[in-house]
N, C-alpha and C. Protein backbone atom coordinates (compact mmCIF):
# COMPACT_ATOMS: atom_id res chain seq x y z
N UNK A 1 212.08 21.72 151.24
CA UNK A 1 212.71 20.51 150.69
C UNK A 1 211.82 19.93 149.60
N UNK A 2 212.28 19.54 148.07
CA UNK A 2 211.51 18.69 147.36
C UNK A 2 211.90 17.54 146.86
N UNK A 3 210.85 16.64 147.46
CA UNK A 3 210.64 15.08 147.74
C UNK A 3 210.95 14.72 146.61
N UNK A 4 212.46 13.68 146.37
CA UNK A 4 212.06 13.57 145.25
C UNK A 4 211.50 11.76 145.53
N UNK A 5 211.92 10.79 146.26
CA UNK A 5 211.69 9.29 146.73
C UNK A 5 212.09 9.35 148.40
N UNK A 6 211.05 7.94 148.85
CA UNK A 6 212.07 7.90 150.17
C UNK A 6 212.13 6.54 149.72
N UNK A 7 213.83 6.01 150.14
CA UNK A 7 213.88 4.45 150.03
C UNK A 7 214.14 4.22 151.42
N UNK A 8 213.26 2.95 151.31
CA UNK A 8 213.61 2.10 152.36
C UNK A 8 215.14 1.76 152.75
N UNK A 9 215.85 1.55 153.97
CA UNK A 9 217.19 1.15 154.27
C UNK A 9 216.82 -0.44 155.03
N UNK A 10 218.10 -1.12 154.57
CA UNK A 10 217.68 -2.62 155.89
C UNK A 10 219.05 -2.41 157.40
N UNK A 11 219.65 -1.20 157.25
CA UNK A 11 220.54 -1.46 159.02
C UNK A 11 219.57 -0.13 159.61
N UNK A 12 220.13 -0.21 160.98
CA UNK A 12 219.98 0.35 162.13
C UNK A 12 220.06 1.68 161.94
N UNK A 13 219.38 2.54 162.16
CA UNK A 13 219.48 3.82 162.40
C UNK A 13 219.25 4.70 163.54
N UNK A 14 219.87 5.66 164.13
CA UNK A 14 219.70 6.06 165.32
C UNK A 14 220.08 7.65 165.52
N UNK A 15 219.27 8.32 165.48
CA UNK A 15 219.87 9.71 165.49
C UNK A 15 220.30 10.21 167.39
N UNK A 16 220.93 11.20 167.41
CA UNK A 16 221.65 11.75 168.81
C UNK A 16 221.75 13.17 168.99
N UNK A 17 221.12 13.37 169.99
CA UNK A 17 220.92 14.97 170.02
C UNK A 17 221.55 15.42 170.97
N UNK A 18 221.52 16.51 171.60
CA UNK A 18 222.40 17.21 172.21
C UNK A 18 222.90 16.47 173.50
N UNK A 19 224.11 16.16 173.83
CA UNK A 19 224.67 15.39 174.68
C UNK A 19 224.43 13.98 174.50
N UNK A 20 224.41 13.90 173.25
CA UNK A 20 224.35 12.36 172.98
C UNK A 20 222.98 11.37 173.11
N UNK A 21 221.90 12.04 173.44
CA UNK A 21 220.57 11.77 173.94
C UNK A 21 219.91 10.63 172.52
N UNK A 22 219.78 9.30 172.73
CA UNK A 22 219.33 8.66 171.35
C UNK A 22 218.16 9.53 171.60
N UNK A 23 217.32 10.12 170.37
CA UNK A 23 216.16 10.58 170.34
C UNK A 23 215.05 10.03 168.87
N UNK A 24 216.27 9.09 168.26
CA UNK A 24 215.43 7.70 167.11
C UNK A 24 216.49 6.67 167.03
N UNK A 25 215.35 5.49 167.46
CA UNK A 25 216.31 4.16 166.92
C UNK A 25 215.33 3.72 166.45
N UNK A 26 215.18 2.71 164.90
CA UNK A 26 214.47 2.39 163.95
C UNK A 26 215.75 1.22 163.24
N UNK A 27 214.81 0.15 162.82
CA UNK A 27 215.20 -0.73 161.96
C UNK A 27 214.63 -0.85 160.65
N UNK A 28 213.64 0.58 160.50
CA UNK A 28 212.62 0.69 159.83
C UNK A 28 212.71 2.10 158.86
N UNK A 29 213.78 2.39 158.81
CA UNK A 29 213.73 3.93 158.62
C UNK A 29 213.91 4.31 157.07
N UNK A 30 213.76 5.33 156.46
CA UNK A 30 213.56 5.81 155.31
C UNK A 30 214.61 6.77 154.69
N UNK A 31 215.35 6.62 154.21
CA UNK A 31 215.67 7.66 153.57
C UNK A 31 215.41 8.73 152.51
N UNK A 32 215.17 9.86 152.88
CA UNK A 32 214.53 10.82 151.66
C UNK A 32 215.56 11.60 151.07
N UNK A 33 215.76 11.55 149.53
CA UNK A 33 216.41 12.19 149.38
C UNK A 33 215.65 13.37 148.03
N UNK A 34 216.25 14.25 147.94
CA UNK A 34 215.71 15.66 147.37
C UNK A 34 216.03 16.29 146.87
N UNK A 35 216.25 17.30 146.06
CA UNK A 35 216.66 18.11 145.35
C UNK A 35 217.45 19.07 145.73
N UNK A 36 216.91 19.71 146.56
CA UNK A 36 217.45 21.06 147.06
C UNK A 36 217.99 20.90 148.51
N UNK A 37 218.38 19.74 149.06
CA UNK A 37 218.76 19.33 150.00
C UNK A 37 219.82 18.12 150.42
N UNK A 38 220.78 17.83 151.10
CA UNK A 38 221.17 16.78 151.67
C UNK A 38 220.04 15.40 152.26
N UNK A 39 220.36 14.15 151.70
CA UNK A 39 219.48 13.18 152.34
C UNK A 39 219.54 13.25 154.10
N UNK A 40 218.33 13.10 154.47
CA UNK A 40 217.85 12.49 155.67
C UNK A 40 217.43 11.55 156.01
N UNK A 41 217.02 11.12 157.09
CA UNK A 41 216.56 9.94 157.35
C UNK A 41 215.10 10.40 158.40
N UNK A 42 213.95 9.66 157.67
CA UNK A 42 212.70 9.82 158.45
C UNK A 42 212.62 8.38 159.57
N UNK A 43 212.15 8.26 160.67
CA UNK A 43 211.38 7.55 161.55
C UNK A 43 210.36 7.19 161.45
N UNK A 44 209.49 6.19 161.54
CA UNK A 44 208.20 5.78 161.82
C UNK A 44 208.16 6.10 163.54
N UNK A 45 206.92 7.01 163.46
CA UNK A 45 206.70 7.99 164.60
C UNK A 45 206.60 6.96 166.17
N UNK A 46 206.57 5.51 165.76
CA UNK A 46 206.77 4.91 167.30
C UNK A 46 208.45 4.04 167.20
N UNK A 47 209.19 5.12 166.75
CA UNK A 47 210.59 4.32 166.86
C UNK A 47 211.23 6.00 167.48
N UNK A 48 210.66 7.23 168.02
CA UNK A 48 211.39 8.55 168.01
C UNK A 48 211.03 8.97 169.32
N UNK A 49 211.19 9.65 170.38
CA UNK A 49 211.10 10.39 171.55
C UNK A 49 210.73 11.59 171.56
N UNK A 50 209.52 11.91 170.83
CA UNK A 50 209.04 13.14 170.17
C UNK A 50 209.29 14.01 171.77
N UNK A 51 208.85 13.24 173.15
CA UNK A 51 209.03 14.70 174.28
C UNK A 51 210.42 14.74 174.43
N UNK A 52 211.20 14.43 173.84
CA UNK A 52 212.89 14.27 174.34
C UNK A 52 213.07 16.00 173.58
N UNK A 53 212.45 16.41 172.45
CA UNK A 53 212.54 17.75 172.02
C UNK A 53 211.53 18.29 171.32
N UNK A 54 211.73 19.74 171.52
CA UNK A 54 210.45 20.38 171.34
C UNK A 54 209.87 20.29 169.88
N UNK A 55 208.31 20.35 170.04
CA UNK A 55 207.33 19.89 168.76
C UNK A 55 208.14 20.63 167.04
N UNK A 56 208.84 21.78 167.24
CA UNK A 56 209.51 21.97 165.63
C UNK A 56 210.29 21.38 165.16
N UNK A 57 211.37 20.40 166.26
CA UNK A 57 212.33 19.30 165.62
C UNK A 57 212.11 18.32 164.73
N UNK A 58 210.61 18.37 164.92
CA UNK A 58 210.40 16.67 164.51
C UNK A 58 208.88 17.42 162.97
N UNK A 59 209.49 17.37 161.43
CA UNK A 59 209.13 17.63 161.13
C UNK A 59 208.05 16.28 159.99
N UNK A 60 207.10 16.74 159.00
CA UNK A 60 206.35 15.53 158.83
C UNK A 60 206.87 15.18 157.39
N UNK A 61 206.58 13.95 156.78
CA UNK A 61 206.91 13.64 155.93
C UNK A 61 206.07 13.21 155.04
N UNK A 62 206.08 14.02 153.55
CA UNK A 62 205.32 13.95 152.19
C UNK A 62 204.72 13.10 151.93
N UNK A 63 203.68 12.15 151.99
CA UNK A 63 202.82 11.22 151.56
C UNK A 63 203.60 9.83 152.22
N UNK A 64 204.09 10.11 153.37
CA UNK A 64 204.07 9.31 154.23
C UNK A 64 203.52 9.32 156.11
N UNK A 65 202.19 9.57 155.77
CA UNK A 65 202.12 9.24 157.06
C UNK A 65 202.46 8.69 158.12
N UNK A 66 202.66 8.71 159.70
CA UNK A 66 203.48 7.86 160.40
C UNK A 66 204.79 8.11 160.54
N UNK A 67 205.14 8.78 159.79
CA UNK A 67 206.77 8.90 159.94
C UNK A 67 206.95 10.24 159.93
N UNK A 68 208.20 10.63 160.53
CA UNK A 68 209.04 12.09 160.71
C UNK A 68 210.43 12.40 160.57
N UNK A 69 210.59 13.51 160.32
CA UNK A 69 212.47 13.66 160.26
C UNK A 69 212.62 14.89 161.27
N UNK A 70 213.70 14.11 161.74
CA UNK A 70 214.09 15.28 163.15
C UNK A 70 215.06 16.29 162.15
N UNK A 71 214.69 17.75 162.44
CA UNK A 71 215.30 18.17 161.69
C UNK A 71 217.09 18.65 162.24
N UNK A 72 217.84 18.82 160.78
CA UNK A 72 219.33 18.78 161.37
C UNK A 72 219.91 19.73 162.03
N UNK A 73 219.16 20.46 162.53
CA UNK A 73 219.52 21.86 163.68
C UNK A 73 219.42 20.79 165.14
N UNK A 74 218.65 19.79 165.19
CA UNK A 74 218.77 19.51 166.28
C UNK A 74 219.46 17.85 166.60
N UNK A 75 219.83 17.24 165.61
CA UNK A 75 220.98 16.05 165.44
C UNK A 75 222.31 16.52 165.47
N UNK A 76 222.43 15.81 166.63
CA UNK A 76 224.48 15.55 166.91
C UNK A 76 225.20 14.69 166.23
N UNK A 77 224.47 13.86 166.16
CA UNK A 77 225.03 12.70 165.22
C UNK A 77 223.94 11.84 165.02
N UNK A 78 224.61 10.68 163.55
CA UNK A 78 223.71 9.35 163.25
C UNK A 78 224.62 8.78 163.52
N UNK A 79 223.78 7.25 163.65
CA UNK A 79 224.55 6.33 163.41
C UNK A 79 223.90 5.37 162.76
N UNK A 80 224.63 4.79 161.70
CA UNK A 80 224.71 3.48 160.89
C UNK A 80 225.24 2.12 161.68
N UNK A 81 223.81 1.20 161.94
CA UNK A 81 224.32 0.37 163.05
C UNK A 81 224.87 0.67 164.33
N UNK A 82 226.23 0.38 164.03
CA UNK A 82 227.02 1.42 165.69
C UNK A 82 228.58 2.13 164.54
N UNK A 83 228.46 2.19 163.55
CA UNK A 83 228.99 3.65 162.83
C UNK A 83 228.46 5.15 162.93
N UNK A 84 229.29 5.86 162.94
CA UNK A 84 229.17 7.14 163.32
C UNK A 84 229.52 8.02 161.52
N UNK A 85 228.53 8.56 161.38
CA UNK A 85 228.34 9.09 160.10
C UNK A 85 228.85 10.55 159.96
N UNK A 86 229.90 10.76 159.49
CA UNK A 86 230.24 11.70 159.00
C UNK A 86 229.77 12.76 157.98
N UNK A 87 229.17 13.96 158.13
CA UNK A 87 228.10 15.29 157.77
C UNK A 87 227.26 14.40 157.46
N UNK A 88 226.34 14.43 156.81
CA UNK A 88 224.79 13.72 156.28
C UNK A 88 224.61 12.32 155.76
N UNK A 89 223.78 11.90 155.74
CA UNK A 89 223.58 9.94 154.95
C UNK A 89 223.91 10.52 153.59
N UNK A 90 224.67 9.33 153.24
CA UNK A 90 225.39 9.03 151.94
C UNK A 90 223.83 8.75 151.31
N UNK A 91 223.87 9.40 149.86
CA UNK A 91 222.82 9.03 148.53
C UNK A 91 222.96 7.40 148.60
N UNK A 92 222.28 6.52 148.33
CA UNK A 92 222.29 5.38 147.96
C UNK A 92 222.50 5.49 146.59
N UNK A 93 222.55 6.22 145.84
CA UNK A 93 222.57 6.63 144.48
C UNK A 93 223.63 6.77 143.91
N UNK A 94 224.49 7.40 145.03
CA UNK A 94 225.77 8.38 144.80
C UNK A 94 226.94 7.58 144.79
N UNK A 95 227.80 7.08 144.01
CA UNK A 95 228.59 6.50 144.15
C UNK A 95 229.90 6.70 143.81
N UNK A 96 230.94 6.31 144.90
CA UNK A 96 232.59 7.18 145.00
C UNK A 96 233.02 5.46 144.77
N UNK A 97 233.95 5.39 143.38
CA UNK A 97 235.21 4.58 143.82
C UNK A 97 236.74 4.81 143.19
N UNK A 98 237.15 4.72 144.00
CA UNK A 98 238.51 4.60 143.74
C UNK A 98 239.60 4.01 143.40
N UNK A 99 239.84 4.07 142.25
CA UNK A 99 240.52 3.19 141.50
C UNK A 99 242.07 3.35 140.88
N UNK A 100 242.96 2.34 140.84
CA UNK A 100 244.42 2.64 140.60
C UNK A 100 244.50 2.89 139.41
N UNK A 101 245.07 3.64 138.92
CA UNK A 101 245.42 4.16 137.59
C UNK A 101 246.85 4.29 137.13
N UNK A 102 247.17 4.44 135.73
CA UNK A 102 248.55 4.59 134.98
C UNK A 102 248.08 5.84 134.01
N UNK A 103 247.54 6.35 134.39
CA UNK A 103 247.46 8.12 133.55
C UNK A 103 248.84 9.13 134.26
N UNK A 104 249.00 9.24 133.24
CA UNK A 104 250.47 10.57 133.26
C UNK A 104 249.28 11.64 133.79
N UNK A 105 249.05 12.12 135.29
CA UNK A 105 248.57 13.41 135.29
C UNK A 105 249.67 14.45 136.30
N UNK A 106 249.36 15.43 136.00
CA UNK A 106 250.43 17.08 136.60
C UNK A 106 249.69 17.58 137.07
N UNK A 107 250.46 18.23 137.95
CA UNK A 107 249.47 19.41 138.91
C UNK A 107 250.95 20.68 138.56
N UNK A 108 250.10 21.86 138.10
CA UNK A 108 251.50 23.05 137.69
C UNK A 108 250.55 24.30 138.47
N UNK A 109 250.75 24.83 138.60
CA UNK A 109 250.71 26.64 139.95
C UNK A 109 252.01 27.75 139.28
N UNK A 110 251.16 28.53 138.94
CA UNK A 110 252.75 29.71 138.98
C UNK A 110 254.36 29.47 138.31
N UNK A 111 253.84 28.11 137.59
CA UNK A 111 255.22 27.59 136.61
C UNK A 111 255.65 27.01 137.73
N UNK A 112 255.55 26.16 138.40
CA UNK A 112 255.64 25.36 139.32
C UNK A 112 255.10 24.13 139.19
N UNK A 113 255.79 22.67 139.09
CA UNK A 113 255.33 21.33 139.36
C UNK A 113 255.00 20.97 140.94
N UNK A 114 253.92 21.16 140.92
CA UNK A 114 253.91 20.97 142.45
C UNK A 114 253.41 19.04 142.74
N UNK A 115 252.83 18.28 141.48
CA UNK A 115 253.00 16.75 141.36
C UNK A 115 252.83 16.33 140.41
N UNK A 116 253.38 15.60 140.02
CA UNK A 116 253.38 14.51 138.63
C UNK A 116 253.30 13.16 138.76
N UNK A 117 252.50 12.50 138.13
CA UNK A 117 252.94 10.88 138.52
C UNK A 117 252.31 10.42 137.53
N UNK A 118 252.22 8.40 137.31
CA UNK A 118 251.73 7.76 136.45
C UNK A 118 251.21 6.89 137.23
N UNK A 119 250.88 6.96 138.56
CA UNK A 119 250.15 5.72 139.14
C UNK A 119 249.55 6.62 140.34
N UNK A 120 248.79 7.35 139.96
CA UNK A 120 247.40 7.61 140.57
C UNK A 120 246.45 7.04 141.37
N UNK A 121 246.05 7.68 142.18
CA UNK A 121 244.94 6.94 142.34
C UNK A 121 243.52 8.02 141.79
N UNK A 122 243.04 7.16 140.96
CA UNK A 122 241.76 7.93 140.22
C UNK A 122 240.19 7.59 141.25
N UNK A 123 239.36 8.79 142.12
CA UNK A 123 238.44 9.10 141.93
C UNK A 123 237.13 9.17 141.30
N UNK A 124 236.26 8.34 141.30
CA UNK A 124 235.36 8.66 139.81
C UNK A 124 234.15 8.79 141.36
N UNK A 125 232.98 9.95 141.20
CA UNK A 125 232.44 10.38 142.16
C UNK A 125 231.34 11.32 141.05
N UNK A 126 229.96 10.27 141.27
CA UNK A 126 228.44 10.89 140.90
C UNK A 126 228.24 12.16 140.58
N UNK A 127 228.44 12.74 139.39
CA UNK A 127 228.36 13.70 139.23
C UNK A 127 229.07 14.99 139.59
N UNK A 128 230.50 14.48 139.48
CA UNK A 128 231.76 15.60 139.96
C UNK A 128 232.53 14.76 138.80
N UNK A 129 233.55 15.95 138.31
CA UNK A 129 235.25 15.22 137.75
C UNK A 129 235.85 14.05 138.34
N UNK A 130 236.49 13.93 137.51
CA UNK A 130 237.42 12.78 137.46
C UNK A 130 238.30 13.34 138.68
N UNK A 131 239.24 13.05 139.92
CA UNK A 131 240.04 13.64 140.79
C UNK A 131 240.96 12.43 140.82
N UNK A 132 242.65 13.30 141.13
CA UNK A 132 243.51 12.35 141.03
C UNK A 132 244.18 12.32 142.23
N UNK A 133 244.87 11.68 142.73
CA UNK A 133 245.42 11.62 144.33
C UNK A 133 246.51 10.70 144.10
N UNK A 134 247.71 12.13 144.73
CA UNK A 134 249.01 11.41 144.75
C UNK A 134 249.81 10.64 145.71
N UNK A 135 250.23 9.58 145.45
CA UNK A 135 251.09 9.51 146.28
C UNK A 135 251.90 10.45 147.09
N UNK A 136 252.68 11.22 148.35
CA UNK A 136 253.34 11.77 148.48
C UNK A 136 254.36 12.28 148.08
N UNK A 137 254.81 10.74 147.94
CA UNK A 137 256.02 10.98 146.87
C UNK A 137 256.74 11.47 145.91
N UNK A 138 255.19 11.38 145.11
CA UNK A 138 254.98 12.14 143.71
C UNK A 138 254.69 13.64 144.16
N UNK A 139 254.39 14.05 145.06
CA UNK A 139 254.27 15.55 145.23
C UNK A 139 255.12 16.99 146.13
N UNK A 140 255.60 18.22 145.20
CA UNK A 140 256.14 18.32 145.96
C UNK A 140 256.16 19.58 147.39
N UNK A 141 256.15 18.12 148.76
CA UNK A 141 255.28 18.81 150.15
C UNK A 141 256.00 20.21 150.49
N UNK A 142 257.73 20.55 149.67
CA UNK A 142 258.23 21.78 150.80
C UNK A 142 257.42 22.75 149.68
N UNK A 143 256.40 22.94 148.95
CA UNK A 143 255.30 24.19 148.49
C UNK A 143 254.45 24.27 149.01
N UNK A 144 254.14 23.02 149.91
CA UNK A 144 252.93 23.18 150.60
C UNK A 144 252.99 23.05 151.79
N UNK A 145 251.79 24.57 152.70
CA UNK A 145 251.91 24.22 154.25
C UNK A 145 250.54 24.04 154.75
N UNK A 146 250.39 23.46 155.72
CA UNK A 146 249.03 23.51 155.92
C UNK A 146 247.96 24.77 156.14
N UNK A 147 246.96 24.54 156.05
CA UNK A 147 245.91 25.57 155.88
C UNK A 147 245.61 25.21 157.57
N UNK A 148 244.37 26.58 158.03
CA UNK A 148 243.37 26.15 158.84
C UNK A 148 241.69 25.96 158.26
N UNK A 149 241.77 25.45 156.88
CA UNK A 149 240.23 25.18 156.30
C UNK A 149 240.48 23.07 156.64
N UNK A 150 238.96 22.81 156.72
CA UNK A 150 238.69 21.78 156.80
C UNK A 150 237.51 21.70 156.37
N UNK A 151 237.58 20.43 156.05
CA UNK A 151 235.80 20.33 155.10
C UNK A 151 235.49 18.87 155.08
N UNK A 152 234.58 18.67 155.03
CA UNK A 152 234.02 17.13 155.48
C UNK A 152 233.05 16.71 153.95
N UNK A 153 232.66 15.59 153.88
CA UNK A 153 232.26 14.74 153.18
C UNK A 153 231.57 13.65 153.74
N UNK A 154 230.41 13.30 153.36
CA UNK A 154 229.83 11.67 153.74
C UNK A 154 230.33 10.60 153.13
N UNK A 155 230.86 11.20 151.86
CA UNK A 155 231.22 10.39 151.04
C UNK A 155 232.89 9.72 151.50
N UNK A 156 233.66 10.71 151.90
CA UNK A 156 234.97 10.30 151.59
C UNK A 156 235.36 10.95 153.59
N UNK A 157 235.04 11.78 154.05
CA UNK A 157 235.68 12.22 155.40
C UNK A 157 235.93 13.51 155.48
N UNK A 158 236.67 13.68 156.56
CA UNK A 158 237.13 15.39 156.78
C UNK A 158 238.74 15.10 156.30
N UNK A 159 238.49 16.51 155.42
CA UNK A 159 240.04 16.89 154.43
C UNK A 159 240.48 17.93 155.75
N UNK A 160 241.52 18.13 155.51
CA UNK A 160 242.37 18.87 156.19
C UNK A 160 243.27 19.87 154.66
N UNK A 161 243.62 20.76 154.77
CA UNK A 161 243.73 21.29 153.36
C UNK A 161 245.42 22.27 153.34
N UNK A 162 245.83 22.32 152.22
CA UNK A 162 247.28 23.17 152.33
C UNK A 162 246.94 24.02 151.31
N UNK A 163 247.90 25.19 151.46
CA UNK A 163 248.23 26.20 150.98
C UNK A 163 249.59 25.84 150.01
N UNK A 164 249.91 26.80 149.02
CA UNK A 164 250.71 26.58 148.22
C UNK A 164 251.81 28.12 147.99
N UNK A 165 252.50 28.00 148.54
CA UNK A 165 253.48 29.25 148.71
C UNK A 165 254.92 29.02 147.61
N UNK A 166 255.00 29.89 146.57
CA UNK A 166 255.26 29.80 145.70
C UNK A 166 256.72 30.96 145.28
N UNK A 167 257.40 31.37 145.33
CA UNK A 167 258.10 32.66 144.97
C UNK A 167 257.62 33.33 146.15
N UNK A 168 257.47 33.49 147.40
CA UNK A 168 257.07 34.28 148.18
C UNK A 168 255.95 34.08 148.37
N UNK A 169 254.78 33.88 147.10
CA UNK A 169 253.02 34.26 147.10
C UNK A 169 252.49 33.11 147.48
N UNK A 170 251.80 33.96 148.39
CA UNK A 170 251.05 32.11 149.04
C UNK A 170 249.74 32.33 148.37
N UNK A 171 249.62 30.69 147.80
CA UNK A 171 247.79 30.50 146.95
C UNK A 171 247.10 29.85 148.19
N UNK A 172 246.19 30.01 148.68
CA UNK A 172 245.59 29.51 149.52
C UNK A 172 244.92 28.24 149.05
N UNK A 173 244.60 27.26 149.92
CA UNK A 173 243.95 26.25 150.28
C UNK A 173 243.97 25.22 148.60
N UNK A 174 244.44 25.13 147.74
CA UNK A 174 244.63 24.29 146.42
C UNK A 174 245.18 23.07 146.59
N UNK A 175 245.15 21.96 148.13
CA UNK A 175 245.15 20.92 147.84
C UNK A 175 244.65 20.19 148.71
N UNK A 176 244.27 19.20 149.39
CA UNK A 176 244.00 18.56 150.32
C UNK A 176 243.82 16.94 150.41
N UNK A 177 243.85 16.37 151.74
CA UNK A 177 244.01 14.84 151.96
C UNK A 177 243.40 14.91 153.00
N UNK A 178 243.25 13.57 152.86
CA UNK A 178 241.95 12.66 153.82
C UNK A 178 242.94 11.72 154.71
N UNK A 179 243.29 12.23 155.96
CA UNK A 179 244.29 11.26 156.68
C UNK A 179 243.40 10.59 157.25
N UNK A 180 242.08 10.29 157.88
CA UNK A 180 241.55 8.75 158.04
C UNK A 180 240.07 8.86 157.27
N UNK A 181 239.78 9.06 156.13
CA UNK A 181 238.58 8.37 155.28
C UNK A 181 238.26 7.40 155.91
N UNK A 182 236.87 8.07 155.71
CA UNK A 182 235.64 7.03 155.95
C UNK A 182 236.10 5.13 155.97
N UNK A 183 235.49 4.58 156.75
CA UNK A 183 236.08 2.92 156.30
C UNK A 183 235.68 2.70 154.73
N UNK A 184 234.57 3.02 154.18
CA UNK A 184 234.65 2.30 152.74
C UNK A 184 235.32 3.06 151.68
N UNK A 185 236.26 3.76 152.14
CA UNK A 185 237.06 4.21 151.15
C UNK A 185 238.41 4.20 151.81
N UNK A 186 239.35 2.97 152.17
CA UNK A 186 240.28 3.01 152.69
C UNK A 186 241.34 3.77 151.81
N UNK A 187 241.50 3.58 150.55
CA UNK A 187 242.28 3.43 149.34
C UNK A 187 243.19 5.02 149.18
N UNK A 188 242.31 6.04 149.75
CA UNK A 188 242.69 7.18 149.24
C UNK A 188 243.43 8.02 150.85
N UNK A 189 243.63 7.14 151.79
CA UNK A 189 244.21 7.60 153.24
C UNK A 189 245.84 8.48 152.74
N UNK A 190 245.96 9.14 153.56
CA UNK A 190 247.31 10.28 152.98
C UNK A 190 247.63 10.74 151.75
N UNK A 191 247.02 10.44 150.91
CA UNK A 191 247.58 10.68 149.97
C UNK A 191 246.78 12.35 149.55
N UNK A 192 247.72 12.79 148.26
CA UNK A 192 246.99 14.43 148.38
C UNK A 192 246.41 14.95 146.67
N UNK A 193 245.29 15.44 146.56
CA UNK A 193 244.56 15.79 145.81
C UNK A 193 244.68 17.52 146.12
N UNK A 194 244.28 18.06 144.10
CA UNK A 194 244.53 19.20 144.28
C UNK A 194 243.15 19.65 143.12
N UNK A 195 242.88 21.39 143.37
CA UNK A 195 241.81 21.51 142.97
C UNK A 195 241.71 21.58 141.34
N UNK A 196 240.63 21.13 140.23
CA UNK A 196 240.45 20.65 139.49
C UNK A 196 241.25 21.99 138.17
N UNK A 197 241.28 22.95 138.97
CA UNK A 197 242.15 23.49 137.66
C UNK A 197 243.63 23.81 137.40
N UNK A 198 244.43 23.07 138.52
CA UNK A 198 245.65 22.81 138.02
C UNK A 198 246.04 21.74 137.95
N UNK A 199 245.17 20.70 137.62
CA UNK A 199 245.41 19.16 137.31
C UNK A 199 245.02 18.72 136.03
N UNK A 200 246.48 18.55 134.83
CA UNK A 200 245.98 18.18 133.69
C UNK A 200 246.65 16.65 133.48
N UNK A 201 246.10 16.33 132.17
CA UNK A 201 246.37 14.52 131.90
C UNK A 201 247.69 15.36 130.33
N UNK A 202 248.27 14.52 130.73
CA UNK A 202 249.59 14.27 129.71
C UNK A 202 249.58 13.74 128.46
């Protein structure tokens, strides 16, 4: 992993290991985030249950003495306060919002409109594209069936994803929605997003 800062956080942090075991609660805790890695969260070494698991879990941290990060082979979950964090701590850096829009954008497949609309909801997300998310309405669902891929986010939640069957040919996995996002992104619940190269602006 390379260090790039750890910032300080001011809520509750609490990591959970196998069967739910708190094995860090800290009001004190750090977040490191890095280059070549997803952020973590370090402990100051008298807020953690170092005998709760064995001495390789609990690894040390770069010019911070005193403190450790349990590593993520052996976390079940965090929690934020008494929130339950979905895949890894959000960047403090990283920022998703979602905003209503009046852009004419299309989604086309195989000479196929599969959505069109002018009231979007626009995506703007740290260092990714612009992403647009339709209403239902605007899209059309008998091309699409569901997939069995799922994929998660800290940022936004677990997508659930569809397939796009077309003239017979099914395209796999080219769209997906977030039926309960994260709480701070209520805005974008059901509605369906598709992948960035069959979505153009008008």
């Amino acid at each position: 992993m390379t260090q790039l800062s750890l910032e300080p956080v001011t809520w509750r942090v609490r990591a959970l290991a196998a069967g739910g075991r708190t094995v860090a609660d800290s009001q004190a805790a750090l977040l490191v985030l890095s280059a070549d890695a997803p952020p973590v969260y370090a402990f100051p070494d008298g807020d953690v249950e170092r005998d709760a698991l064995p001495d390789a879990a609990w690894l040390p941290v770069d010019g911070r003495p005193g403190y450790t990060v349990l590593a993520p082979a052996h976390v079940e979950a965090i929690l934020e306060e008494d929130e339950l964090l979905t895949g890894h701590p959000r960047d403090i850096y990283h920022r998703v919002d979602a905003l209503a829009s009046s852009r004419h954008v299309q989604v086309t497949l195989a000479g196929e409109t599969l959505a069109e609309s002018t009231r979007p909801m626009a995506l703007f997300e740290t260092d990714e594209p612009t992403r647009f998310y339709f209403a239902q309405a605007d899209v059309r669902l008998d091309l699409l069936e569901p997939s069995a891929t799922v994929t998660t986010s800290p940022y936004a939640g677990s997508a659930v994803w569809f397939s796009a069957r077309i003239g017979g040919e099914l395209h796999p996995d080219v769209a997906w929605t977030y039926r309960l996002p994260i709480p701070q992104l209520p805005r974008i619940a059901g509605l369906v997003a598709f992948r960035d190269e069959f979505v153009r602006e008008l």
